[in-house]
N, C-alpha and C. Protein backbone atom coordinates (compact mmCIF):
# COMPACT_ATOMS: atom_id res chain seq x y z
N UNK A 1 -3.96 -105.59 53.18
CA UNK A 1 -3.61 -104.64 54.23
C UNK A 1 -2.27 -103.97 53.96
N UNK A 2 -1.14 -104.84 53.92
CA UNK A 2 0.20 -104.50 53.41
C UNK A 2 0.02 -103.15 51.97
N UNK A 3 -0.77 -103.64 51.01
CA UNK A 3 -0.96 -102.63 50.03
C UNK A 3 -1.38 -100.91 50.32
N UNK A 4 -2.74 -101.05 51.47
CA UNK A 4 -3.04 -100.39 52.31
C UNK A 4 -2.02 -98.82 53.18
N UNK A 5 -1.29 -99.73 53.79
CA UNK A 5 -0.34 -99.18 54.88
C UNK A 5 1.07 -98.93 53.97
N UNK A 6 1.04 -99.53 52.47
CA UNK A 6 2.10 -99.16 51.58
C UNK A 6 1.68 -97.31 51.03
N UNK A 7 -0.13 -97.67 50.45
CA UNK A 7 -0.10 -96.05 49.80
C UNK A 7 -0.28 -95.31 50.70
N UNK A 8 -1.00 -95.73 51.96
CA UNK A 8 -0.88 -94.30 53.57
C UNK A 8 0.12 -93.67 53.57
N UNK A 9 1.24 -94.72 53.70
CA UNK A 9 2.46 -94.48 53.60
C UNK A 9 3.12 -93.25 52.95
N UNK A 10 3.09 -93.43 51.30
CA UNK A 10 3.25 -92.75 50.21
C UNK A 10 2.88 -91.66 50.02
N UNK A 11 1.42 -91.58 50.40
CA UNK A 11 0.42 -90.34 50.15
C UNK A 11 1.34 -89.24 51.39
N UNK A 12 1.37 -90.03 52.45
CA UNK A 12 1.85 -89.23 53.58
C UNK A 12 3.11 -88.94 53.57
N UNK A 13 4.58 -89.51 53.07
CA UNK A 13 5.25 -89.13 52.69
C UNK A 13 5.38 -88.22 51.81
N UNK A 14 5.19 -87.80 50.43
CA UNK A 14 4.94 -87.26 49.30
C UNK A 14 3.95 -85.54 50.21
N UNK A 15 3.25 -85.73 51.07
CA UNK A 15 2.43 -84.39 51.29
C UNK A 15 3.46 -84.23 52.30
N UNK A 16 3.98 -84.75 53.20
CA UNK A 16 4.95 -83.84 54.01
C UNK A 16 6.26 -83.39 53.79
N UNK A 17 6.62 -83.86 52.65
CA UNK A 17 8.05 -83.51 52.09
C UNK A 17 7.34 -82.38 51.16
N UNK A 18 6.54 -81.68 50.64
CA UNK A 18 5.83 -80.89 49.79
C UNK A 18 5.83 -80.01 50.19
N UNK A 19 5.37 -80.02 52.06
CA UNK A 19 5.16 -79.42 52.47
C UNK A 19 6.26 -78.17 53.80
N UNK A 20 7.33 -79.20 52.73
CA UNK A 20 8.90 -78.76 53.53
C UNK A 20 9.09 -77.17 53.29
N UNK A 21 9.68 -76.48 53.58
CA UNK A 21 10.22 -75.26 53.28
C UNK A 21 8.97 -74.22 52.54
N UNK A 22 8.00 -74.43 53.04
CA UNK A 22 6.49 -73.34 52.42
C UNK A 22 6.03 -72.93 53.84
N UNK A 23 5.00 -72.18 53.72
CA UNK A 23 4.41 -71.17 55.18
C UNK A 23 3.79 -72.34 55.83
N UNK A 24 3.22 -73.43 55.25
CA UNK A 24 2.46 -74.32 56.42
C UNK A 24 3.53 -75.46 56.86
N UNK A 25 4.84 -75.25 56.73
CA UNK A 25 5.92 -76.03 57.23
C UNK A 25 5.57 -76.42 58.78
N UNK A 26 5.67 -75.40 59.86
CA UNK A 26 5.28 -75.47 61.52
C UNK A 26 4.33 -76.13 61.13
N UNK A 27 3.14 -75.95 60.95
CA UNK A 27 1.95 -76.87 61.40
C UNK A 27 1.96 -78.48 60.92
N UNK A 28 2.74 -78.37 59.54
CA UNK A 28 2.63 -79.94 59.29
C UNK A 28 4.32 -80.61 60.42
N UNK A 29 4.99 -79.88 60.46
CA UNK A 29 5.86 -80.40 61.17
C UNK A 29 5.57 -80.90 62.79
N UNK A 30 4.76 -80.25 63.72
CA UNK A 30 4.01 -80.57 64.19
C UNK A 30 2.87 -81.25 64.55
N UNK A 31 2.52 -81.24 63.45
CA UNK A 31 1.67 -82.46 63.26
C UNK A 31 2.37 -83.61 63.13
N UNK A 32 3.64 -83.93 62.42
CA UNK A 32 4.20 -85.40 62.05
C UNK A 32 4.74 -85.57 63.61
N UNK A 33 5.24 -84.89 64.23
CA UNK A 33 5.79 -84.77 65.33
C UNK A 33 4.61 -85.65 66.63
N UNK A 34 3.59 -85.21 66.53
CA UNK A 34 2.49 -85.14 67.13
C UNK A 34 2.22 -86.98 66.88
N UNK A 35 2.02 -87.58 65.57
CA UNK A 35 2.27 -88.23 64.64
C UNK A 35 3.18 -89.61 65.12
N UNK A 36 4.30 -89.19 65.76
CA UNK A 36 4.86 -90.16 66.38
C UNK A 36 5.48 -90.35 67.49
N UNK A 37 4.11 -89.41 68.51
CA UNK A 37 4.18 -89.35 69.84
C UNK A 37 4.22 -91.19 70.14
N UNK A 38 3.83 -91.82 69.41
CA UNK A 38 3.70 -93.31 69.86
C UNK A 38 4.62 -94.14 69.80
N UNK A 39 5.91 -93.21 69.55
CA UNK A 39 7.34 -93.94 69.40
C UNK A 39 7.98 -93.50 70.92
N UNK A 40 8.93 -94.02 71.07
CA UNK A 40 9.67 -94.02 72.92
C UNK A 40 10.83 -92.22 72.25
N UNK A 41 11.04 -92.30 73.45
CA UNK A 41 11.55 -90.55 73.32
C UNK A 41 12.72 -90.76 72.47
N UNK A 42 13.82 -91.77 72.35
CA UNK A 42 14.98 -91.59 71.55
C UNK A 42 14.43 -91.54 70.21
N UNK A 43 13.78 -92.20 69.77
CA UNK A 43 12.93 -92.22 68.42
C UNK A 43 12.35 -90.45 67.93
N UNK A 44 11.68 -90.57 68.85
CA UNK A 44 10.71 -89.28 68.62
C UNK A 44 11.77 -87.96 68.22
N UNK A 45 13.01 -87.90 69.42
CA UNK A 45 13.61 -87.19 69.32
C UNK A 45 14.49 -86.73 67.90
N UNK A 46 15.01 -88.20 67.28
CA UNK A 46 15.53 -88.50 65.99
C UNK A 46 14.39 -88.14 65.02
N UNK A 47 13.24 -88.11 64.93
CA UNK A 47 12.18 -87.86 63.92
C UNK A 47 12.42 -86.41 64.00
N UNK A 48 12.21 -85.94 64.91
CA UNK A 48 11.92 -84.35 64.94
C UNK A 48 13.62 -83.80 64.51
N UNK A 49 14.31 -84.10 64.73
CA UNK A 49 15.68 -84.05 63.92
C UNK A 49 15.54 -83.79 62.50
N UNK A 50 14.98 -85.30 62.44
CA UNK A 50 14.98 -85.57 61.40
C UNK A 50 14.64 -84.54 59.93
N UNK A 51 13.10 -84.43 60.51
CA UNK A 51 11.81 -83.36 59.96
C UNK A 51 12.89 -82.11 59.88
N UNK A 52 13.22 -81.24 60.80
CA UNK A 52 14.13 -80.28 60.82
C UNK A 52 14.86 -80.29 59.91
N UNK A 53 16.22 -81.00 60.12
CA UNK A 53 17.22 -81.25 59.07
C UNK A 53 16.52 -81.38 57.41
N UNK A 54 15.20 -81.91 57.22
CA UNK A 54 15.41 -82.32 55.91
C UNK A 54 14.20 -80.94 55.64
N UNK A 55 13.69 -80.39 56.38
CA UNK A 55 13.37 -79.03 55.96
C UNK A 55 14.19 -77.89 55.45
N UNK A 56 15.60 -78.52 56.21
CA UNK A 56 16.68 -77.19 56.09
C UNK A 56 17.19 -77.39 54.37
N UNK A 57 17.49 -78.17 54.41
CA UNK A 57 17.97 -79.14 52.88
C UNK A 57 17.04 -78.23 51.83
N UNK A 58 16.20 -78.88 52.20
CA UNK A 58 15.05 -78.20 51.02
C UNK A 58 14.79 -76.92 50.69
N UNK A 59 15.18 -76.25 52.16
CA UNK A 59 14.98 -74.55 52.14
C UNK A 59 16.16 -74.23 51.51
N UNK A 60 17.26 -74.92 51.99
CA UNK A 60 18.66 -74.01 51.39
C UNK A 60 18.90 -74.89 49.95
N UNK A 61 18.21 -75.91 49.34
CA UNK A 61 18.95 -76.09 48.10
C UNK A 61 18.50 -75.54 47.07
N UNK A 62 19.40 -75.52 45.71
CA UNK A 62 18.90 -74.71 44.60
C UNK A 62 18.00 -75.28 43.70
N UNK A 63 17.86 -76.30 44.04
CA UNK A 63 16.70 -77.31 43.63
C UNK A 63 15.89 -78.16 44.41
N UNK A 64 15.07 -77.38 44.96
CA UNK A 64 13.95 -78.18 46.26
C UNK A 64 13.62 -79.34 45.53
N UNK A 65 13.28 -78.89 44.18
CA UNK A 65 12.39 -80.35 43.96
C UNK A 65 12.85 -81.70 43.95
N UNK A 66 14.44 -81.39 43.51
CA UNK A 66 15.06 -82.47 43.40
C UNK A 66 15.19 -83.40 45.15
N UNK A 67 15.64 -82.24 45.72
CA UNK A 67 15.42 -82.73 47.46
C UNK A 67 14.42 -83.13 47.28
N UNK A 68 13.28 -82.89 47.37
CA UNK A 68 11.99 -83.64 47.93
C UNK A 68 12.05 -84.64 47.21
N UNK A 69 12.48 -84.71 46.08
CA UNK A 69 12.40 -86.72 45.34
C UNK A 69 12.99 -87.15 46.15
N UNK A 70 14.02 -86.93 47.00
CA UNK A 70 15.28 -87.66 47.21
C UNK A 70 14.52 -88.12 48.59
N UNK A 71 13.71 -87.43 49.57
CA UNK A 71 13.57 -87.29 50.22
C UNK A 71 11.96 -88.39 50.90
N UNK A 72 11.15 -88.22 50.06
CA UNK A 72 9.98 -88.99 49.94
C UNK A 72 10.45 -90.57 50.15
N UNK A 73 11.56 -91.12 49.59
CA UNK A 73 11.15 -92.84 50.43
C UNK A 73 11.82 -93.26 51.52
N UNK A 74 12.34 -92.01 52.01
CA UNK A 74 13.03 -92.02 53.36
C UNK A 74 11.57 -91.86 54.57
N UNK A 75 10.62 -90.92 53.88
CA UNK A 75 9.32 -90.73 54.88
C UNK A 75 8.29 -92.00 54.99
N UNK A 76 8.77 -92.08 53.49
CA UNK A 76 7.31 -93.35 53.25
C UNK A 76 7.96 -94.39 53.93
N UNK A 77 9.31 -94.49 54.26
CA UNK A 77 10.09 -96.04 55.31
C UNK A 77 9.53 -95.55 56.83
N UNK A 78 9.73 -94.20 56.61
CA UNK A 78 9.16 -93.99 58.66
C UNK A 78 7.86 -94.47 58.21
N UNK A 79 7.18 -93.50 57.66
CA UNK A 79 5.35 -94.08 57.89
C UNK A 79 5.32 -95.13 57.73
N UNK A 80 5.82 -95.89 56.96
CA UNK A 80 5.13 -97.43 57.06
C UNK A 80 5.65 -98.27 58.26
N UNK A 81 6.70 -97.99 58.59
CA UNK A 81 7.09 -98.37 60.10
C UNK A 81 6.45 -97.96 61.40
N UNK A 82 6.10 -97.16 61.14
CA UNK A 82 5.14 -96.72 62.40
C UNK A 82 3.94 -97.08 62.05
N UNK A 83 3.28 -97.43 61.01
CA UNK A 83 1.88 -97.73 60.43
C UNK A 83 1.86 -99.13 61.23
N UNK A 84 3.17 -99.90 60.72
CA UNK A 84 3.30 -101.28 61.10
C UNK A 84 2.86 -101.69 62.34
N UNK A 85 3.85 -101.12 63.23
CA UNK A 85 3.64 -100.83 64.43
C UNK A 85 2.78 -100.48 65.52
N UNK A 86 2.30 -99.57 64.46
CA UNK A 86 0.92 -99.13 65.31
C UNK A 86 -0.12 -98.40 64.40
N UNK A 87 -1.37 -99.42 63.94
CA UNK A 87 -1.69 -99.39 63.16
C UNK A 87 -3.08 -98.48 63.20
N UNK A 88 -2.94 -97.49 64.88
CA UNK A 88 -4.39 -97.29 64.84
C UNK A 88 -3.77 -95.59 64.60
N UNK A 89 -2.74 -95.79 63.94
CA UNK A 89 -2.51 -94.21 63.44
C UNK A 89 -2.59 -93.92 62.23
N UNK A 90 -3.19 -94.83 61.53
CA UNK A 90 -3.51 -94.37 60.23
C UNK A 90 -4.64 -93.74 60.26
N UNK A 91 -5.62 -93.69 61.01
CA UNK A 91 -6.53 -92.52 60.93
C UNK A 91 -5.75 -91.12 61.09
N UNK A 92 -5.21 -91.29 61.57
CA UNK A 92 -4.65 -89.70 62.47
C UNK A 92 -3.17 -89.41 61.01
N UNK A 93 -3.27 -90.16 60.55
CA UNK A 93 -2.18 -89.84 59.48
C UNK A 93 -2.95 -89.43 58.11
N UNK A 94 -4.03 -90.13 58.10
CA UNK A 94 -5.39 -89.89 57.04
C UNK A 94 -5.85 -87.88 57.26
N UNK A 95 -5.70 -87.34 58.38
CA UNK A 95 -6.25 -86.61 58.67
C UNK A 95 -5.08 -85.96 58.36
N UNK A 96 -4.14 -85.68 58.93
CA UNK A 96 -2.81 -84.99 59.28
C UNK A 96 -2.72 -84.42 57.20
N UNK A 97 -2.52 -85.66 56.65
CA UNK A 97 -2.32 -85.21 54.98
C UNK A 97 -4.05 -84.29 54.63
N UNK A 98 -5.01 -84.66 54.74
CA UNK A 98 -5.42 -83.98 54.56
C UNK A 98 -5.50 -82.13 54.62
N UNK A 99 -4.84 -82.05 55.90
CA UNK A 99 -4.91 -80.63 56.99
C UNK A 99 -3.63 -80.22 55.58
N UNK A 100 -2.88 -80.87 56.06
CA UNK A 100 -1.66 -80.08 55.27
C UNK A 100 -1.64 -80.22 53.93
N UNK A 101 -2.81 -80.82 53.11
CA UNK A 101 -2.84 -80.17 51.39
C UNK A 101 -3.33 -79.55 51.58
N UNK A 102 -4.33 -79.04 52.72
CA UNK A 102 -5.32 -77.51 52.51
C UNK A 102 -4.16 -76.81 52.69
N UNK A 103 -3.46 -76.79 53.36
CA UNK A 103 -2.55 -75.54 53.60
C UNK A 103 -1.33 -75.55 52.74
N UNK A 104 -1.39 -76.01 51.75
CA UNK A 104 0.04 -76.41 50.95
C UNK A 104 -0.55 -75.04 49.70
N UNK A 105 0.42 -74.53 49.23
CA UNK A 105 0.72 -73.72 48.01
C UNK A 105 0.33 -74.90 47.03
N UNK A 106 -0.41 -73.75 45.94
CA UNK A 106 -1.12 -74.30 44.93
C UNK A 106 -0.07 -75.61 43.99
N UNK A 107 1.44 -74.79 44.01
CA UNK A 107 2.17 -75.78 43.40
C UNK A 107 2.66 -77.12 43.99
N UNK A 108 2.84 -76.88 45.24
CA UNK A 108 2.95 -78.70 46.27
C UNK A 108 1.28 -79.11 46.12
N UNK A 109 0.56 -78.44 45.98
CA UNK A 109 -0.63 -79.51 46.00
C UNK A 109 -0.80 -80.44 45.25
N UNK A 110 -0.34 -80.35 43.55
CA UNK A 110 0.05 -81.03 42.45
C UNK A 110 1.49 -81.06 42.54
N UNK A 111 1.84 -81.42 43.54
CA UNK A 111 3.62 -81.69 43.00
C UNK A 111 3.69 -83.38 42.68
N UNK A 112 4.15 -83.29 41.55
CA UNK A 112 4.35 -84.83 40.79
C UNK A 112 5.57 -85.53 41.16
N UNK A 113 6.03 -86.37 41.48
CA UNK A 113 6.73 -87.34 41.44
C UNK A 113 7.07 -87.83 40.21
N UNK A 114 8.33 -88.15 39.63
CA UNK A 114 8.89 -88.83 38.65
C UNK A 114 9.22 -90.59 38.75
N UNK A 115 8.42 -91.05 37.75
CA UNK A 115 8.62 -92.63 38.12
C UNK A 115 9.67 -93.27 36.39
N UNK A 116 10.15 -94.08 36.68
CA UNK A 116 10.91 -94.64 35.57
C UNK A 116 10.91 -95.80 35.74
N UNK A 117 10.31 -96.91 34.43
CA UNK A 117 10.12 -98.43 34.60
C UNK A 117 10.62 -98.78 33.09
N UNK A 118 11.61 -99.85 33.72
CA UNK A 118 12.37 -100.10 32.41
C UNK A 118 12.09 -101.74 32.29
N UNK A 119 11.73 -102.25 31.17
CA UNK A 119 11.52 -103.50 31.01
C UNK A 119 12.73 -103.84 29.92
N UNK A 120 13.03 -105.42 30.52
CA UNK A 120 14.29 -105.71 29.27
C UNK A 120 13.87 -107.31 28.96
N UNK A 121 14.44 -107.43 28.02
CA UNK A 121 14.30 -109.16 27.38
C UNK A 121 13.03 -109.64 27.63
N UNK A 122 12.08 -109.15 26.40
CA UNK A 122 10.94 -109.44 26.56
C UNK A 122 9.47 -109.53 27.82
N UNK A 123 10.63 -108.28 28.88
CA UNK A 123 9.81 -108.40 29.98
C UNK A 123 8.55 -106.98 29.86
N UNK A 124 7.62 -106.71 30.44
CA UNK A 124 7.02 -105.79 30.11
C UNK A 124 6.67 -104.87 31.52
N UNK A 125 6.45 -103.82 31.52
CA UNK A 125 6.07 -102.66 32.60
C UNK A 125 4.74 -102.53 32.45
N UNK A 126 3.49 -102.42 33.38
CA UNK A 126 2.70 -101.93 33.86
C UNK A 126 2.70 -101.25 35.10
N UNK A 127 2.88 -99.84 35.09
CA UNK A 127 3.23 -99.11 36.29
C UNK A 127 1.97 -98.03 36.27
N UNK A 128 1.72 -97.28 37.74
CA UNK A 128 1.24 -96.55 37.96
C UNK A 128 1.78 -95.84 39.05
N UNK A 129 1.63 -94.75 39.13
CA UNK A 129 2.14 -94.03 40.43
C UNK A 129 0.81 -93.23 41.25
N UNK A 130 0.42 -93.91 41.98
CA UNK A 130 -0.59 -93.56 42.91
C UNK A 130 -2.38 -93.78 42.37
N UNK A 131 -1.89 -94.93 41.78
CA UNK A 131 -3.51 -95.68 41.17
C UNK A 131 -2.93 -96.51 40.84
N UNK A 132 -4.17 -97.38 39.85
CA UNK A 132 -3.71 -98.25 39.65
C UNK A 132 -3.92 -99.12 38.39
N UNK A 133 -3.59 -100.26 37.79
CA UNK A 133 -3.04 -100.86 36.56
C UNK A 133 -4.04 -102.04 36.78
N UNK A 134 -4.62 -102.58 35.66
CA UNK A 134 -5.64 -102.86 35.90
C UNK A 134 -4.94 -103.99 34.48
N UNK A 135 -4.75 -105.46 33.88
CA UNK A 135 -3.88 -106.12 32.72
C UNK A 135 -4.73 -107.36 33.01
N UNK A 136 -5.22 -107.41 31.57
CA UNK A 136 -5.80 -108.87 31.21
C UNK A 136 -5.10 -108.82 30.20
N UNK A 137 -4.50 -110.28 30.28
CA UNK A 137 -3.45 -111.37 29.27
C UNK A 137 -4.52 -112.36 28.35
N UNK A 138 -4.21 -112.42 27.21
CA UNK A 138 -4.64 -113.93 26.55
C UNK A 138 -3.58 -115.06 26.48
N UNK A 139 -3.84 -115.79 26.08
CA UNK A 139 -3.08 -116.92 26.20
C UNK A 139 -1.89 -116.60 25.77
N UNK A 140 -1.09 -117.08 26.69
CA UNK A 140 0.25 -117.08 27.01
C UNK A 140 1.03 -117.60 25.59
N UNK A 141 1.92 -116.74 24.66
CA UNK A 141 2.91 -117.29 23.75
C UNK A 141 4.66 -116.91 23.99
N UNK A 142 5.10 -118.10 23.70
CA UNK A 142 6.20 -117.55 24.17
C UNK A 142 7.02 -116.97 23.22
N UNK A 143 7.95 -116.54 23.08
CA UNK A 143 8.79 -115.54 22.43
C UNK A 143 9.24 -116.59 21.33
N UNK A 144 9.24 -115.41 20.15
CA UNK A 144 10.03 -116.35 18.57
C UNK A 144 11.18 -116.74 18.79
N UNK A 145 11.51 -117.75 18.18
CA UNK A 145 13.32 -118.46 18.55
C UNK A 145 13.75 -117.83 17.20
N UNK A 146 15.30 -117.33 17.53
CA UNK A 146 15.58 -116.73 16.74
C UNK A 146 15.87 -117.65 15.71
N UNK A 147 16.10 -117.08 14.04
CA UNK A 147 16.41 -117.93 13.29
C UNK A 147 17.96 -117.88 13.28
N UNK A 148 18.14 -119.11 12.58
CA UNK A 148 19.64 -119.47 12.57
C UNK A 148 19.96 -120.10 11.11
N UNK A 149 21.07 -119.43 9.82
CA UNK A 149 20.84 -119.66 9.04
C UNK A 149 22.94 -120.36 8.94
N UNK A 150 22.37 -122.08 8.28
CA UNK A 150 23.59 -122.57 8.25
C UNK A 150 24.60 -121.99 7.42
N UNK A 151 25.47 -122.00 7.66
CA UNK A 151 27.00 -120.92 6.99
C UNK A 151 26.92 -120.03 7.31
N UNK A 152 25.71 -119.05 8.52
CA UNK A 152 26.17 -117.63 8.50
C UNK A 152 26.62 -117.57 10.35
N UNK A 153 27.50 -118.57 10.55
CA UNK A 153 28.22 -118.89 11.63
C UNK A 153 29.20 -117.78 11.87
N UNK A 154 29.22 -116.62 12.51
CA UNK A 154 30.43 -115.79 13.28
C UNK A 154 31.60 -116.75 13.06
N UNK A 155 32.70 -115.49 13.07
CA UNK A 155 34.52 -116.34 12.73
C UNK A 155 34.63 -116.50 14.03
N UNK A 156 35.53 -117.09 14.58
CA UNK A 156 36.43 -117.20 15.92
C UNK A 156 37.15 -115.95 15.59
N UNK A 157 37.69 -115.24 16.71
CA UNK A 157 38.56 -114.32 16.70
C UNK A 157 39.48 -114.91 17.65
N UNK A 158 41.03 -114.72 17.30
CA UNK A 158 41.83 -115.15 18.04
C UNK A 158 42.77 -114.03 18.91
């Protein structure tokens, strides 16, 4: 379920930050608005702030796209908090992303996200960004010990 209410989350974050600063801005903003009528008014009020303010960002910077990275796991923390909360809005959040990729410009419809996975000391990355990774292991070996050859001992430095 948790996995679930993680990609709702995502999907729905990622289409409404896309959908920041383009002609179907009002309707999806309204809609998110609409979205978390199920929060108490100080809440609601701060969302719709919220939505506003980070529309303005996006409209006035010289690099939207970079805003909208910045911007996407700040949405995907509301949606999944309100998912949490109240979980019979993931239909209505299912719908809401839908409405607003029809109405999104050809380029937010494919707007990509940048992911970066760094593995160190023999650790390894299997990542995906919005699917998924699928790893069968064989038997487990563990890492070569390094060799060590007598007399080629480092000096002390003093």
């Amino acid at each position: 379920m948790f996995e679930e209410v993680a990609a709702l989350a995502m999907t729905g974050a990622t289409t409404v930050v896309a959908a920041m600063a383009t002609d179907g801005w009002s309707t999806a903003r309204a809609r998110m608005a609409g979205l978390f009528r199920r929060a108490d008014d100080v809440q609601r009020a701060a969302i719709e702030g919220q939505l506003d303010g980070h529309a303005a960002l996006v409209a006035s910077s010289v690099d939207a796209e970079a805003v909208r990275q910045d911007l996407v796991p700040v949405w995907r923390l509301q949606l999944a908090a309100l998912l949490r909360q109240h979980p019979d809005a993931a239909e209505e959040l299912q719908l809401l992303v839908r409405e607003i990729q029809e109405q999104l410009p050809s380029a937010q419809q494919v707007w990509q996200q940048r992911q970066t996975n760094i593995a160190r000391d023999h650790g390894q990355v299997f990542a995906s960004l919005g699917g998924n990774v699928i790893v069968h292991h064989g038997p487990a070996q563990p890492p070569p010990a390094p060799s060590v050859v007598v007399g080629d001992e480092p000096e002390a430095t003093e």
